[in-house]
Structures are given as structure tokens and as C-alpha cells.
Protein backbone atom coordinates (compact mmCIF):
# COMPACT_ATOMS: atom_id res chain seq x y z
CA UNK A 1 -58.68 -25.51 -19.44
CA UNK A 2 -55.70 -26.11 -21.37
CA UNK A 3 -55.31 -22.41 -22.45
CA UNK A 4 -54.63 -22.21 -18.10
CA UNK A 5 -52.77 -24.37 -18.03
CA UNK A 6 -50.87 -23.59 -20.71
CA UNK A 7 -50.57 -20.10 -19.04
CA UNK A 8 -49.30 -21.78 -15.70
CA UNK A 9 -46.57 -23.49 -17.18
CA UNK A 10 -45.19 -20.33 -18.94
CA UNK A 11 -45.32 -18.69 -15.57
CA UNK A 12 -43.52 -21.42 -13.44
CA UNK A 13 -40.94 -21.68 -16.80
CA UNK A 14 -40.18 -17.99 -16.53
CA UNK A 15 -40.00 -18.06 -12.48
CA UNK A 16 -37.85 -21.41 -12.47
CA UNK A 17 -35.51 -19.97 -14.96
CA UNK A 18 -35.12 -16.09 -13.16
CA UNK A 19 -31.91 -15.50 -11.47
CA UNK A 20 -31.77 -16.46 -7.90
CA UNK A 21 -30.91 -13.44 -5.49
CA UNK A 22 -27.84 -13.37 -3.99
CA UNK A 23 -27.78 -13.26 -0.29
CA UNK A 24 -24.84 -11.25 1.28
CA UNK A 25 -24.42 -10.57 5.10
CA UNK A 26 -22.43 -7.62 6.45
CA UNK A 27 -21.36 -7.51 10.04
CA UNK A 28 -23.02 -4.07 11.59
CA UNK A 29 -19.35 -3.15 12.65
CA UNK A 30 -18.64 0.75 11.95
CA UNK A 31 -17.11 1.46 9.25
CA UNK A 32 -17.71 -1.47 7.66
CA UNK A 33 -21.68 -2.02 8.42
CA UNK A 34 -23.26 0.63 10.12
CA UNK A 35 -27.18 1.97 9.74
CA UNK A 36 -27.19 5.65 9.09
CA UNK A 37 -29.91 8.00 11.08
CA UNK A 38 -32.03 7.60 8.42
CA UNK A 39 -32.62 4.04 8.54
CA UNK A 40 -30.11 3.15 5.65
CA UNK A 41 -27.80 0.36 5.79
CA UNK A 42 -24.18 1.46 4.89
CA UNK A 43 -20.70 0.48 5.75
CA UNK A 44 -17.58 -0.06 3.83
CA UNK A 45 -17.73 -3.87 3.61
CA UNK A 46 -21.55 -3.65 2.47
CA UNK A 47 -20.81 -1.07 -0.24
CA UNK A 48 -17.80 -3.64 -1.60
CA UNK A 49 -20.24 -6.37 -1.00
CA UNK A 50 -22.83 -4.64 -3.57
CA UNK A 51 -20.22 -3.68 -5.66
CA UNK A 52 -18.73 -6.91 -6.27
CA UNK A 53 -22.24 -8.44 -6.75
CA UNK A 54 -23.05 -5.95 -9.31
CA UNK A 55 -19.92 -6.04 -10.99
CA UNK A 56 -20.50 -9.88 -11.57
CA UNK A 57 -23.65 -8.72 -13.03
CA UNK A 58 -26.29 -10.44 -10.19
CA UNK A 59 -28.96 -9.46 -8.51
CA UNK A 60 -28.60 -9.12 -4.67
CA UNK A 61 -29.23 -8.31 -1.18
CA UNK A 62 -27.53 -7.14 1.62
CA UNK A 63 -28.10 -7.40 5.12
CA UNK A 64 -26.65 -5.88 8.65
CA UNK A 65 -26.10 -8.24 11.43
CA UNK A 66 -24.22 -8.82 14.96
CA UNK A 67 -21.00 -10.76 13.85
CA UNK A 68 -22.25 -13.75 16.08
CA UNK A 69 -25.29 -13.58 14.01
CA UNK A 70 -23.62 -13.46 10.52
CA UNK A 71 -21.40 -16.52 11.37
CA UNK A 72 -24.09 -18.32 12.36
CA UNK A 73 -26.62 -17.49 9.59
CA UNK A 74 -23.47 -18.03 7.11
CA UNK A 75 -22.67 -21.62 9.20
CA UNK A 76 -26.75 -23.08 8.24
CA UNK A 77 -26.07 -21.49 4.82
CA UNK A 78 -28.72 -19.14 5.02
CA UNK A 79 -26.41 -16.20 3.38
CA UNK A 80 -24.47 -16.55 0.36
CA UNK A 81 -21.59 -14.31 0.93
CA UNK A 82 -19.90 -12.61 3.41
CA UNK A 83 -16.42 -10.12 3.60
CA UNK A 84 -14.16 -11.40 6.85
CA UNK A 85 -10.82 -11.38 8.12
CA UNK A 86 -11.61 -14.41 9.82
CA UNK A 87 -11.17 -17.94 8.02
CA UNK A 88 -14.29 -19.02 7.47
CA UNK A 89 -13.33 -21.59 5.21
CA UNK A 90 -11.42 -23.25 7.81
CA UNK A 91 -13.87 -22.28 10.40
CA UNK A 92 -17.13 -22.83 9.39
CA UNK A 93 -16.84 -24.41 5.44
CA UNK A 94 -17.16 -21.71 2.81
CA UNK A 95 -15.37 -21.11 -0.11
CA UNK A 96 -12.69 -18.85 -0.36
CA UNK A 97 -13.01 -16.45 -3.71
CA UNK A 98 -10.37 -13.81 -3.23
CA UNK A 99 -8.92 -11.33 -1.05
CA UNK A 100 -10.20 -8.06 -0.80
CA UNK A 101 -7.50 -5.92 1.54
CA UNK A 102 -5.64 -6.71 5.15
CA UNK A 103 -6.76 -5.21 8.25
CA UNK A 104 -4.67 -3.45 10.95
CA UNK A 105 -4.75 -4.42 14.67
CA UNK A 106 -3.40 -0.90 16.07
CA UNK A 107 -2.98 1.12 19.00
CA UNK A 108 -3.05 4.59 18.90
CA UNK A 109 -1.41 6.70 21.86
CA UNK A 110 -0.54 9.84 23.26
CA UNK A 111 2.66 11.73 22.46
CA UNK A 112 2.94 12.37 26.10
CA UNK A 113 3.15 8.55 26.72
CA UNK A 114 7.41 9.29 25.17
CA UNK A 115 7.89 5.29 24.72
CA UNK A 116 9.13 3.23 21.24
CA UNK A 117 6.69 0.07 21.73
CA UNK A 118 8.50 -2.95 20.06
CA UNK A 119 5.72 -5.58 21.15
CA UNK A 120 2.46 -5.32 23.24
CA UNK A 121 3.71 -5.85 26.56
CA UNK A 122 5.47 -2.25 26.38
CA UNK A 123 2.05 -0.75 26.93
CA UNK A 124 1.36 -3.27 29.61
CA UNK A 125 1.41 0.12 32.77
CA UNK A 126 -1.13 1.78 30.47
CA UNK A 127 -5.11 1.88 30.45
CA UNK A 128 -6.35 1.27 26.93
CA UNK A 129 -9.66 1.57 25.43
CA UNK A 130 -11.68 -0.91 23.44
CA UNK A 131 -14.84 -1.34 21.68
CA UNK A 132 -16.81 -4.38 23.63
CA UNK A 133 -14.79 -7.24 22.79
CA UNK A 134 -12.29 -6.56 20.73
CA UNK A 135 -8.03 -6.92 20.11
CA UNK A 136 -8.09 -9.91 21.83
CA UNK A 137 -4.43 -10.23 21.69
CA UNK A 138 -4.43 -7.53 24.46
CA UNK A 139 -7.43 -9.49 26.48
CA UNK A 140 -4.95 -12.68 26.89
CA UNK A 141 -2.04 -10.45 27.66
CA UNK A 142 -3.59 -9.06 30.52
CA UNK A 143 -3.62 -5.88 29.40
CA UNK A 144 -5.17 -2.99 31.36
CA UNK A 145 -8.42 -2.45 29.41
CA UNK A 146 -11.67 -0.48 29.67
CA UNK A 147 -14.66 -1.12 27.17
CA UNK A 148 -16.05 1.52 25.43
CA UNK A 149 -19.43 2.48 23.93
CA UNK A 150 -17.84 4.06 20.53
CA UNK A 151 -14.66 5.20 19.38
CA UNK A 152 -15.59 8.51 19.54
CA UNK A 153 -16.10 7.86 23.28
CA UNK A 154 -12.57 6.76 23.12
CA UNK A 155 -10.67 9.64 21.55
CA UNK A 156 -12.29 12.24 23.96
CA UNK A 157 -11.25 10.15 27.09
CA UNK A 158 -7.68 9.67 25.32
CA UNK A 159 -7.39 13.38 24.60
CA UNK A 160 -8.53 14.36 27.82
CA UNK A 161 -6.08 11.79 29.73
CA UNK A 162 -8.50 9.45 30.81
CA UNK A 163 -6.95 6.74 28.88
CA UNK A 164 -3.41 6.18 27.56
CA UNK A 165 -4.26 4.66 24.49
CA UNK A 166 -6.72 3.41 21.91
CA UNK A 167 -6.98 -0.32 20.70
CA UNK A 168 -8.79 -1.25 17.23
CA UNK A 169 -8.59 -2.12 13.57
CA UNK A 170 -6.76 0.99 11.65
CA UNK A 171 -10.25 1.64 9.60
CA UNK A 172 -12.12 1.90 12.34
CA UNK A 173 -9.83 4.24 14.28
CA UNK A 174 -9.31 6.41 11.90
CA UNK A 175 -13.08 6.47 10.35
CA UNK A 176 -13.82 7.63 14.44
CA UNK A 177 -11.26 9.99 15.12
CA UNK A 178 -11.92 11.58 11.25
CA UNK A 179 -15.21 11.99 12.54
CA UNK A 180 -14.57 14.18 14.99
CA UNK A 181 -10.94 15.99 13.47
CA UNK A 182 -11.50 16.38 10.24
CA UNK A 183 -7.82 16.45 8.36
CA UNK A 184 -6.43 17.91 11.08
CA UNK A 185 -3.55 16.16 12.31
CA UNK A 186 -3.58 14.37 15.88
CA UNK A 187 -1.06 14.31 18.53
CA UNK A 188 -1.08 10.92 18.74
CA UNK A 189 1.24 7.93 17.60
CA UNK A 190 0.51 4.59 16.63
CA UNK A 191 1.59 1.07 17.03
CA UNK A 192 0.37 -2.10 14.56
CA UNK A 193 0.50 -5.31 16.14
CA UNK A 194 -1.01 -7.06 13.87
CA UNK A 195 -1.61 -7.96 10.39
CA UNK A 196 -4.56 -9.45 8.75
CA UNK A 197 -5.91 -10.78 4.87
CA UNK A 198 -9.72 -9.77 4.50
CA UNK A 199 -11.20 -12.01 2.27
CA UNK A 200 -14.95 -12.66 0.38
CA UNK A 201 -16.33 -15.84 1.32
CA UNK A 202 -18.93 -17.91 -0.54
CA UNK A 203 -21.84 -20.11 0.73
CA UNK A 204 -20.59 -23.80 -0.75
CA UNK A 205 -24.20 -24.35 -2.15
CA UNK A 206 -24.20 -21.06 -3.93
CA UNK A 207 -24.09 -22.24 -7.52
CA UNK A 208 -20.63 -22.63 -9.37
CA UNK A 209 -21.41 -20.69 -11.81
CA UNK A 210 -22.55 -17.72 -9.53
CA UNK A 211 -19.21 -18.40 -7.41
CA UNK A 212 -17.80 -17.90 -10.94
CA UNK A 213 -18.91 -14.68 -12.21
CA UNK A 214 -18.11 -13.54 -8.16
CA UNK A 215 -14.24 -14.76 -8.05
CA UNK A 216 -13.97 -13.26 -11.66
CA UNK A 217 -15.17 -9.71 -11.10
CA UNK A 218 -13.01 -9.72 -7.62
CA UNK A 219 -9.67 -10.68 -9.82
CA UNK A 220 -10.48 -8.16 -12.12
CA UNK A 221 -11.30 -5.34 -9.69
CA UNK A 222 -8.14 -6.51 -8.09
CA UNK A 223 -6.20 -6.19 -11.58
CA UNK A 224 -7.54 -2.97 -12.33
CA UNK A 225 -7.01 -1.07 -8.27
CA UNK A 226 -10.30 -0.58 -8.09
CA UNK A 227 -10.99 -2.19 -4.53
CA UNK A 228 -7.54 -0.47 -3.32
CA UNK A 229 -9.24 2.78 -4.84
CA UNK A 230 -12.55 2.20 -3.17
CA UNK A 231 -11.40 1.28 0.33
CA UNK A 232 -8.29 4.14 0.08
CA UNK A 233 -11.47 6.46 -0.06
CA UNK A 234 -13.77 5.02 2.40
CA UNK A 235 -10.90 4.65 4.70
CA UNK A 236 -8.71 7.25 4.62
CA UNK A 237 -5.26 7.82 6.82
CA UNK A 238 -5.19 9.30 10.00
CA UNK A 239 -2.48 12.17 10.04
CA UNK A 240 -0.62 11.80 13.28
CA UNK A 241 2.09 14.21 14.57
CA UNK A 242 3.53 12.58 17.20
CA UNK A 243 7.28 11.24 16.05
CA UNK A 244 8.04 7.39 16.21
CA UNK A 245 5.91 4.01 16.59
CA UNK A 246 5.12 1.98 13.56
């Protein structure tokens, strides 16, 4: 009897004392969460998300989920960690550990279009394409807008002339439109309207220490370029021809 029980207390010692798994979340946004034909989870923002974990040196997991989904699992603190342009410390209570990159709000348009936008209501004539419901700068402008399944959709109507112009974040554009190119350059130009941090946010009940070893391998990736390394190759420039735009 007490040789079991000894036994049992060893075992509950060892499982009290293992490292918790680390529960990230990754919006299943191409290119930043995406499941491949093969059933695999991948994505730019779930590859940093491992890589950050593992550079801290802890053991984790990594999920794909609707963006209303992930805010809400991260809000009841049922994920640890999550990569967001959105301020989800202000929003929804989590603790900022570092920025990551910035995000582009662009439009993309044809050459043929022969206009120098200087603000969003220069492209208020022209039918743009989205992805569900995103820019939503250009949904309270009024803008002339038609939702689209995929990007890829997108760049087939644009290049046909069924739309004037594309509307998304720069990575997702280009990861689309690279898709179908290659490195061959596009007639298109582009236009940024906006500007935005992208940041790794941290459940407040993950344990300091954890947030710790997280904030301190993101500062040193940071130091070192690898993050600007890793997302310069996962999201490479589109190489557009058409003259002027910003």
C-alpha cells in the first residue's frame, strides 16, 4: 500500500511540475492562417506564432480559427496567444509583448484607370473588389464594392475589366496575385491608405514567467532581423509596372 502510493505521488509530482502547453490561436486568414489541401495548418502568422514559441523554448499548440472565433476564445481566455493588428489589449484585456511588423491597407488598380489617388474618395466612380468584409474604411465611405470569394477571384475579374480595382492588406494581395504571376510583373498600380502595427498578444493569466521567456525571444528576434527576414520571405513584393500611386 504505501509502495502505491508512494508511486502516485511521484506521478502527480512529475505531472504537476511538467510545462504547461502553450495555447496560440491563428486567424484562418490567407496568408497568414490558411489549411493546405492536405489537411495541414499553415499561414504566415501561425509559422511566426510557432517560431516565437519555440524560440522561447516552450512547448505549444497552434490552432486555425474564424477571426470572430479567435477574439472570442482569446476574450474567455481559452488561448494564450494570438498575432493581431487589432488592439486587443485595449479591446478585449491582453497583454501586449511586442510588435511583430505593420500591415498595409492597399488598393491595387489598373494602369488603364490613368488617375494619381491622394485619398480614398478619388476611387469613389470605381467598382472595387473585396474579400467578405474587409477595408472597412472603404465600407463607411460608400465606396462602390463587390465581395469576393478569393483574391484570386479578384485579380482575374480586375485583369479582365470586371473590376477597377482590388482592396486588401499588401500580404494578402500580393501572396494572391504571386499565386497566379509568378515574378512577373503586373500592370497594375497601387495605393496604401493605411498603416497598421501587428503585434503578439498574451492571455493575462498566462504565467509571468512564460510571458517572459515570450517578450524576450520577440526583442531578440527583433534585434537580430530575423522576423523582418521571415515575413520578407513569406511575403514577398508584388512587382508592378504601372507608373505612379504610392
Amino acid at each position: 500500500m504505501l509502495r502505491s502510493l508512494l508511486l502516485f505521488f511521484l506521478l502527480f509530482s512529475a505531472f504537476a511540475h511538467a510545462e504547461r502547453v502553450v495555447r496560440l490561436g491563428t486567424a484562418d486568414v490567407a496568408p497568414y492562417g490558411l489549411m493546405k489541401p492536405d489537411g495541414q495548418a499553415d499561414g504566415v502568422f501561425l509559422q511566426l506564432g510557432n517560431l516565437i514559441a519555440t524560440r522561447a523554448g516552450l512547448p505549444h499548440e497552434n490552432g486555425l480559427y474564424p477571426p470572430a472565433r479567435l477574439y472570442a476564445m482569446l476574450q474567455r481566455h481559452e488561448l494564450d496567444l494570438a498575432i493581431s493588428s487589432r488592439s486587443l489589449d485595449r479591446d478585449i484585456g491582453l497583454v501586449n509583448l511586442g510588435k511583430v511588423g505593420q500591415m498595409e491597407g492597399r488598393i491595387v488598380y489598373r494602369d488603364t484607370l490613368n488617375i494619381d489617388p491622394h485619398g480614398l474618395a478619388d476611387f469613389s466612380p470605381y467598382l472595387i473588389g473585396r474579400i467578405g468584409a474587409t477595408c472597412p474604411p472603404l465600407a463607411r465611405a460608400n465606396m462602390r464594392l463587390y465581395d469576393l470569394s478569393d483574391y484570386d477571384q479578384g485579380y482575374r475579374m480586375l485583369m479582365a475589366g470586371h473590376l477597377d480595382a482590388l482592396c486588401g492588406d499588401s500580404g494578402g494581395l500580393s501572396s494572391a496575385i504571386r499565386h497566379i504571376v509568378g515574378d512577373k510583373p503586373v500592370p497594375l498600380k497601387s495605393f496604401t491608405f493605411l498603416t497598421t502595427d501587428v503585434w503578439v498578444y498574451a492571455n493575462p493569466q498566462l504565467p509571468a514567467a512564460e510571458r517572459k521567456k515570450l517578450h524576450d525571444a520577440i526583442e531578440a528576434m527583433q534585434a537580430g532581423g530575423e522576423i523582418e527576414r521571415f515575413l520578407a520571405q513569406q511575403l514577398p513584393s508584388l512587382i508592378l509596372t504601372g507608373r505612379g500611386g504610392k
